[in-house]
N, C-alpha and C. Protein backbone atom coordinates (compact mmCIF):
# COMPACT_ATOMS: atom_id res chain seq x y z
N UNK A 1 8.04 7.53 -22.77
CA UNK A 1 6.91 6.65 -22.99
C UNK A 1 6.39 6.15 -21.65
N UNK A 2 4.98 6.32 -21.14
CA UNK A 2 4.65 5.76 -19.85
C UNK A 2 4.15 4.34 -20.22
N UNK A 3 5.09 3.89 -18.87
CA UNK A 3 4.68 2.85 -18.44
C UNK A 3 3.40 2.07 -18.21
N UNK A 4 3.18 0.69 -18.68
CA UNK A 4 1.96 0.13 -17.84
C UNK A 4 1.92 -0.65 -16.73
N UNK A 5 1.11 0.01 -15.86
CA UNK A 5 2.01 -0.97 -14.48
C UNK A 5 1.42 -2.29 -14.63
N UNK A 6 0.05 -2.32 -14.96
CA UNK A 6 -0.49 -3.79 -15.02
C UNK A 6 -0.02 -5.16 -15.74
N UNK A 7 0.84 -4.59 -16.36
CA UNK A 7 1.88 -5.50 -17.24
C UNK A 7 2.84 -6.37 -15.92
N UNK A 8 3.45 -5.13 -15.13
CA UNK A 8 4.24 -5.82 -14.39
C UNK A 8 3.78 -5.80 -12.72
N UNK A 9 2.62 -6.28 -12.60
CA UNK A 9 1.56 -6.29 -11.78
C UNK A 9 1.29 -8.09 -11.35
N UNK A 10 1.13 -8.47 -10.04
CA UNK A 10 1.22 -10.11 -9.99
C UNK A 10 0.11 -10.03 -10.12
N UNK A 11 -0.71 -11.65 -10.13
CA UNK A 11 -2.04 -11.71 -9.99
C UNK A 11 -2.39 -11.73 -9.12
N UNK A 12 -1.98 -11.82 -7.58
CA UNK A 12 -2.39 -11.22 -6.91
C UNK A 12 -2.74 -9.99 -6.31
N UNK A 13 -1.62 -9.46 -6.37
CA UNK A 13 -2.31 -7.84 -6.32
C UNK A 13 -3.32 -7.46 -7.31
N UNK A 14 -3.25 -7.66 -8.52
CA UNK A 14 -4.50 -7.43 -9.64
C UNK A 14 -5.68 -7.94 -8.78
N UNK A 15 -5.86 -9.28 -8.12
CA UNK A 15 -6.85 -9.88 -7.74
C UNK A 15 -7.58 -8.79 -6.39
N UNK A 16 -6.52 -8.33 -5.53
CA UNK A 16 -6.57 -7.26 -4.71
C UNK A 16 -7.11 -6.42 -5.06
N UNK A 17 -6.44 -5.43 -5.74
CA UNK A 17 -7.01 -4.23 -6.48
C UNK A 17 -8.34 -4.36 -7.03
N UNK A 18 -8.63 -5.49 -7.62
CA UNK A 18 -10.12 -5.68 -7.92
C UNK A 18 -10.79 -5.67 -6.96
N UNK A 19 -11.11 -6.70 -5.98
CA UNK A 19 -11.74 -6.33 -4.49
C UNK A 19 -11.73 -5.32 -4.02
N UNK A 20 -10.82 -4.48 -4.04
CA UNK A 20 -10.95 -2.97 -3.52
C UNK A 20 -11.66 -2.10 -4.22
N UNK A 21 -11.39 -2.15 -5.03
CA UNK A 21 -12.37 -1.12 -7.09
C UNK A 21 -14.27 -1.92 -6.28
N UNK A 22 -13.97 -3.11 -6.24
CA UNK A 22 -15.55 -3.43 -6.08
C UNK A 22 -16.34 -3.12 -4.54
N UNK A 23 -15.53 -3.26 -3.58
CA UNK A 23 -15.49 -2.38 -1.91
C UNK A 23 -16.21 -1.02 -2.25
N UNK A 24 -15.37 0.50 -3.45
CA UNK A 24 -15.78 1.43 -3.69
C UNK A 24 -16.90 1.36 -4.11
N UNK A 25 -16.99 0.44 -4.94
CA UNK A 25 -18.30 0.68 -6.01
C UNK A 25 -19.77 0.42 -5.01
N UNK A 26 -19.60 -0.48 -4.31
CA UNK A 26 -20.34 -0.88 -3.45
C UNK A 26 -21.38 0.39 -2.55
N UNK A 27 -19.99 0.73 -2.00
CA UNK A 27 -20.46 1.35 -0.60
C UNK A 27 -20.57 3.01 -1.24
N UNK A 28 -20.59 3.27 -2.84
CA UNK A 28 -20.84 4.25 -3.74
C UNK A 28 -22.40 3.66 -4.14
N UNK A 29 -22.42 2.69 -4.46
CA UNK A 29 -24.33 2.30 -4.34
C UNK A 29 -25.17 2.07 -3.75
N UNK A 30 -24.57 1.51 -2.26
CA UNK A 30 -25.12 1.81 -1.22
C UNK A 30 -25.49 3.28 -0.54
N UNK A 31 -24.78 4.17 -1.10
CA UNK A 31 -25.06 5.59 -0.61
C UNK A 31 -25.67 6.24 -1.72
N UNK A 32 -26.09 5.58 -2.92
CA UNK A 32 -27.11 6.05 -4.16
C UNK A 32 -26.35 7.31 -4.58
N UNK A 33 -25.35 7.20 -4.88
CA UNK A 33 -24.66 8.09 -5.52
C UNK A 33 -23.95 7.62 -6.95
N UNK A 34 -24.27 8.73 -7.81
CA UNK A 34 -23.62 8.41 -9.08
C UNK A 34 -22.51 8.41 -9.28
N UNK A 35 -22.08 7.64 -10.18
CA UNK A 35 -20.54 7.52 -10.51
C UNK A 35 -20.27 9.46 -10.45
N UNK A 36 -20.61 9.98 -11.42
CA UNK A 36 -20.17 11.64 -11.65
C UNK A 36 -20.26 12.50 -10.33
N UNK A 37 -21.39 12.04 -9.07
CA UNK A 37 -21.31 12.90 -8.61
C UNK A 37 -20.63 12.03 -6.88
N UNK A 38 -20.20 11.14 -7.31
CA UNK A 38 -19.05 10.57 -6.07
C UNK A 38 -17.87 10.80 -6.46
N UNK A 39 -17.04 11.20 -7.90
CA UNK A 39 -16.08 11.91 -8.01
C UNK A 39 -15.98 13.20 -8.17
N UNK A 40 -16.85 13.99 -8.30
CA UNK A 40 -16.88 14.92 -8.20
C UNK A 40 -16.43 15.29 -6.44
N UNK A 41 -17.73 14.53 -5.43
CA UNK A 41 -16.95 14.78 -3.88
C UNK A 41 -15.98 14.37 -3.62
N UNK A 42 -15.07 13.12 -4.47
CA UNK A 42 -13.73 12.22 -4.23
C UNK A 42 -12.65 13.64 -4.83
N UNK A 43 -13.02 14.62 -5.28
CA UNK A 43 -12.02 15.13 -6.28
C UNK A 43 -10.94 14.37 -7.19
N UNK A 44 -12.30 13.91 -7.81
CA UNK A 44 -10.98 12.86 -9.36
C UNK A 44 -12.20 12.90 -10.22
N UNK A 45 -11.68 12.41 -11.09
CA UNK A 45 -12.34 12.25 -12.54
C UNK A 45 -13.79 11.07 -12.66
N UNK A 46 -14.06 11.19 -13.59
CA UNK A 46 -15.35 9.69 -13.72
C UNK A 46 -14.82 8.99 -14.19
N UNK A 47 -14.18 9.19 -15.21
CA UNK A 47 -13.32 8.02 -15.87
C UNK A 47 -12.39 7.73 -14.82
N UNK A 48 -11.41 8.16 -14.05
CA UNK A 48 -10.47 7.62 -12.76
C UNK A 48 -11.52 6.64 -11.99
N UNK A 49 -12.43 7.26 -11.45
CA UNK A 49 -13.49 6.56 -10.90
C UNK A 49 -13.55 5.35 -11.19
N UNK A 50 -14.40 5.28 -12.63
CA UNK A 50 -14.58 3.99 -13.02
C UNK A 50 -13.08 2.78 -13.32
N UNK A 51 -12.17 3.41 -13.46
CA UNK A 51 -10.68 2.75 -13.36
C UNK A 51 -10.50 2.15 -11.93
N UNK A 52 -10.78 2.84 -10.82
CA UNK A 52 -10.47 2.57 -9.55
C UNK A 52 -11.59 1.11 -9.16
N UNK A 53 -12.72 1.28 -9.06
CA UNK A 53 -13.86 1.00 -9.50
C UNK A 53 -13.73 -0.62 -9.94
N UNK A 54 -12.94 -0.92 -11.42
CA UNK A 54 -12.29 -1.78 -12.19
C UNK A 54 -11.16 -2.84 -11.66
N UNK A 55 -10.63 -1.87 -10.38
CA UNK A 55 -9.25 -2.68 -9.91
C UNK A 55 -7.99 -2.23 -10.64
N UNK A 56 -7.70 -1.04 -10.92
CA UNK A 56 -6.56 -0.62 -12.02
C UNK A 56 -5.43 0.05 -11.42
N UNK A 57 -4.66 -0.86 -11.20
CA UNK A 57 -3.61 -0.89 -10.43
C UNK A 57 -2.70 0.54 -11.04
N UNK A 58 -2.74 1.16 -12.09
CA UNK A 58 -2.18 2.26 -12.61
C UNK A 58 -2.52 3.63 -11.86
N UNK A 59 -3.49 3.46 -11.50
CA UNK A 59 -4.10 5.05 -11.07
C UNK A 59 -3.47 5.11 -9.51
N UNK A 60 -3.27 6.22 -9.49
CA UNK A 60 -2.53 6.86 -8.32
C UNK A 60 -2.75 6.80 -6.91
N UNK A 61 -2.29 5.93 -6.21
CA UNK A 61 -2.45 5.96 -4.54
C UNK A 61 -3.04 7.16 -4.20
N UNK A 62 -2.99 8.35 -4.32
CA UNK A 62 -3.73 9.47 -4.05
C UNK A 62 -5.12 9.40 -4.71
N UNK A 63 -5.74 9.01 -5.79
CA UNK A 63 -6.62 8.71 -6.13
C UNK A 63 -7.88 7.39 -5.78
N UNK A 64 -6.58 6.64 -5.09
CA UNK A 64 -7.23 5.51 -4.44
C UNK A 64 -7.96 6.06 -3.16
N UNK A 65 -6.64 6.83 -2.28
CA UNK A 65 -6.90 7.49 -0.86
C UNK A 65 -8.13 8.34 -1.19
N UNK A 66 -8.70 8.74 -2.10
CA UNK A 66 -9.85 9.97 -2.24
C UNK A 66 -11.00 9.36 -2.19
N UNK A 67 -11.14 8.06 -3.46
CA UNK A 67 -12.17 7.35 -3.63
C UNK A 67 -12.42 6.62 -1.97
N UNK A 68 -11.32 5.89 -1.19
CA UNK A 68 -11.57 5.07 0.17
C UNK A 68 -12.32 6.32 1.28
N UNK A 69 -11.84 7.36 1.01
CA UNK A 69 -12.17 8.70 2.06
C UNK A 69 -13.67 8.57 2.05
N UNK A 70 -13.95 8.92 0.38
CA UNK A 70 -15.42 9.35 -0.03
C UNK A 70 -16.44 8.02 0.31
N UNK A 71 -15.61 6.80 0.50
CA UNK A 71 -16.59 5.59 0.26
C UNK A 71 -16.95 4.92 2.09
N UNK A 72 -15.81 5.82 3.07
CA UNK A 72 -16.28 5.55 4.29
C UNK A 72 -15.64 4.47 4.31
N UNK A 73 -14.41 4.15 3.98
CA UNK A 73 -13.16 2.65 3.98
C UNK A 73 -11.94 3.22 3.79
N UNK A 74 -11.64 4.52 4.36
CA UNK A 74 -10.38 4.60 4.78
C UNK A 74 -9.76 4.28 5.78
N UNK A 75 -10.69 4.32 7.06
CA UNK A 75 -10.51 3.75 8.12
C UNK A 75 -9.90 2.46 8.22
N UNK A 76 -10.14 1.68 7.25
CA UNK A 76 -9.94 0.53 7.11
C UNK A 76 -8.45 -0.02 6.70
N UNK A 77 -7.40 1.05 6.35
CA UNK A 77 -6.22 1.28 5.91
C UNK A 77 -5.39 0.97 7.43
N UNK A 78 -6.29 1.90 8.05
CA UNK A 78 -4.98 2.36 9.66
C UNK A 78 -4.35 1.47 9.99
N UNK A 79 -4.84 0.20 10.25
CA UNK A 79 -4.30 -0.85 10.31
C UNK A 79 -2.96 -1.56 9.86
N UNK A 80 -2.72 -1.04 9.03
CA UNK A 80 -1.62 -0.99 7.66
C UNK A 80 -0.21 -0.08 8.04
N UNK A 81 -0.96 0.51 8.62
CA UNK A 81 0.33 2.06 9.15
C UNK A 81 0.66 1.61 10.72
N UNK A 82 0.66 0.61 11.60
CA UNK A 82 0.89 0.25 12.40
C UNK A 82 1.81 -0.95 12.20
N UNK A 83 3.24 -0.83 12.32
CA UNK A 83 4.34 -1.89 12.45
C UNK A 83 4.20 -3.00 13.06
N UNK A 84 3.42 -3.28 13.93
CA UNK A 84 3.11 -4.42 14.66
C UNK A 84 2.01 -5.53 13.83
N UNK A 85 1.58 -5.09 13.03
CA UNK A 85 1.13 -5.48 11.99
C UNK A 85 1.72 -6.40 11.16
N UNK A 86 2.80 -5.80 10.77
CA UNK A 86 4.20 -6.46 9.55
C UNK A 86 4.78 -7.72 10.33
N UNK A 87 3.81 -8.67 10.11
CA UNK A 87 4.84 -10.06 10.93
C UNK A 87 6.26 -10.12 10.57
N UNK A 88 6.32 -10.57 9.33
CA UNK A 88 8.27 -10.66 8.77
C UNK A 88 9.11 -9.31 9.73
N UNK A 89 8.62 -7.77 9.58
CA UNK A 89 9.19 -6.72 10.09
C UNK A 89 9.44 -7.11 11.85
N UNK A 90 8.39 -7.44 12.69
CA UNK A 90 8.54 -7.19 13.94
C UNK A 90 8.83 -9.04 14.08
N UNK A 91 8.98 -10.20 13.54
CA UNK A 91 9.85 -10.94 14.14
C UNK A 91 11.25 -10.24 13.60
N UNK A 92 11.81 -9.54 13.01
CA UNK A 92 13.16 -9.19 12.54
C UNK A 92 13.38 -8.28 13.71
N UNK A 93 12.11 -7.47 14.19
CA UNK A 93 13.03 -6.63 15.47
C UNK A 93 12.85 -7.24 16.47
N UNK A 94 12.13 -8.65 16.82
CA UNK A 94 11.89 -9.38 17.63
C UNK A 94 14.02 -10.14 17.80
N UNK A 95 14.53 -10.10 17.00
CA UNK A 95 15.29 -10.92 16.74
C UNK A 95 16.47 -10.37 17.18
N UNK A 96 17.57 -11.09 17.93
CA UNK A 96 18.67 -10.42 18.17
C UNK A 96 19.31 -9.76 16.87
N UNK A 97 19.68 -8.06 17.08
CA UNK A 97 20.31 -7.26 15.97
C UNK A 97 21.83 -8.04 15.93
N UNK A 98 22.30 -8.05 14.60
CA UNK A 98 23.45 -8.41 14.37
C UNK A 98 24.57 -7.74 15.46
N UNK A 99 25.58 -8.00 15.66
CA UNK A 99 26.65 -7.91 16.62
C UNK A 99 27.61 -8.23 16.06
N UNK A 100 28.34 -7.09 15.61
CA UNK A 100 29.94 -7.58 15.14
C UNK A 100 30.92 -8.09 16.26
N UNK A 101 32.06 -8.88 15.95
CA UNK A 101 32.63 -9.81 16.69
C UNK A 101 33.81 -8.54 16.93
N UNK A 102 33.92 -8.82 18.81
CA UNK A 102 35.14 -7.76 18.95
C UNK A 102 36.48 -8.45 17.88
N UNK A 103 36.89 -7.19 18.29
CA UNK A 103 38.51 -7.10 17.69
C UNK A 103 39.11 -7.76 18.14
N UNK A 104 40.26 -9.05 18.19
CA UNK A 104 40.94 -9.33 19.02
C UNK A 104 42.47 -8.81 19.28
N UNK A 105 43.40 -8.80 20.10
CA UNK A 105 44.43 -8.16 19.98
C UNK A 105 45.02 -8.76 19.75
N UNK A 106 46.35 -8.39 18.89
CA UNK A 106 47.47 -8.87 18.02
C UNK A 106 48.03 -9.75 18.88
N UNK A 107 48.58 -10.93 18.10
CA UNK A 107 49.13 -12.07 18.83
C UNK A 107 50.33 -11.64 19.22
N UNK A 108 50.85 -10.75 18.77
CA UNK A 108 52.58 -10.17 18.36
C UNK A 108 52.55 -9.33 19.94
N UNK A 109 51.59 -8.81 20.24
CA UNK A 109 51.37 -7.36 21.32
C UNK A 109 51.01 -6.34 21.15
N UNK A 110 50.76 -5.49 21.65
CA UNK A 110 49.67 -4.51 21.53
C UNK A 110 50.16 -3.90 20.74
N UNK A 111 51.68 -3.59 20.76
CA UNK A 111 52.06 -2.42 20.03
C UNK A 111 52.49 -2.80 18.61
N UNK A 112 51.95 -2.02 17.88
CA UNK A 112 52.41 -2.23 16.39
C UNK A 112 54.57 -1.88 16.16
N UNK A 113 55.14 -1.72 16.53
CA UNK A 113 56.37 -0.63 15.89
C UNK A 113 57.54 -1.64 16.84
């Protein structure tokens, strides 16, 4: 049985995903192109389209990446793929790496026997 992701979807990302669906739609009417024939150049569906379009967090990151390509806002991703970016990530490598505590040697003497 498939899943619905929007079920277990926050409202923020829903709120996201909508802004982005409306970004496409945009810069798809700004270039006077029809829904049918901007997926047709996106290679996806009309109905995907209009899902993406919607904010529908279900449809496939690859389908997202086609529609952002075709809409001239992929560029707008790169940003994202750069680690220096990820505050939480680069203060954690900013941060001294853990260090296990030496061994100390046996109170008894070195030698076990």
């Amino acid at each position: 049985m498939k899943r619905n992701n929007k079920d277990f979807s926050s409202p923020e990302l829903k709120l996201q995903a909508t802004g982005l669906g409306r970004a496409v739609a945009a810069a798809r009417i700004a270039r006077n192109m029809t829904r049918k024939d901007f997926s047709e150049r996106a290679n996806i569906s009309p109905s995907t389209l209009i899902r993406i379009e919607n904010g529908d967090v279900s449809v496939s990151f690859s389908s997202w990446l086609h529609a952002f390509e075709r809409a001239g806002l992929l560029g707008l991703l790169q940003p994202l793929a750069n680690p220096q970016n990820d505050v939480i990530g680069e203060a954690r490598r900013k941060t001294d790496s853990r260090v296990r505590p030496r061994k100390t040697a046996s109170k008894t003497g070195e030698y076990d026997f």
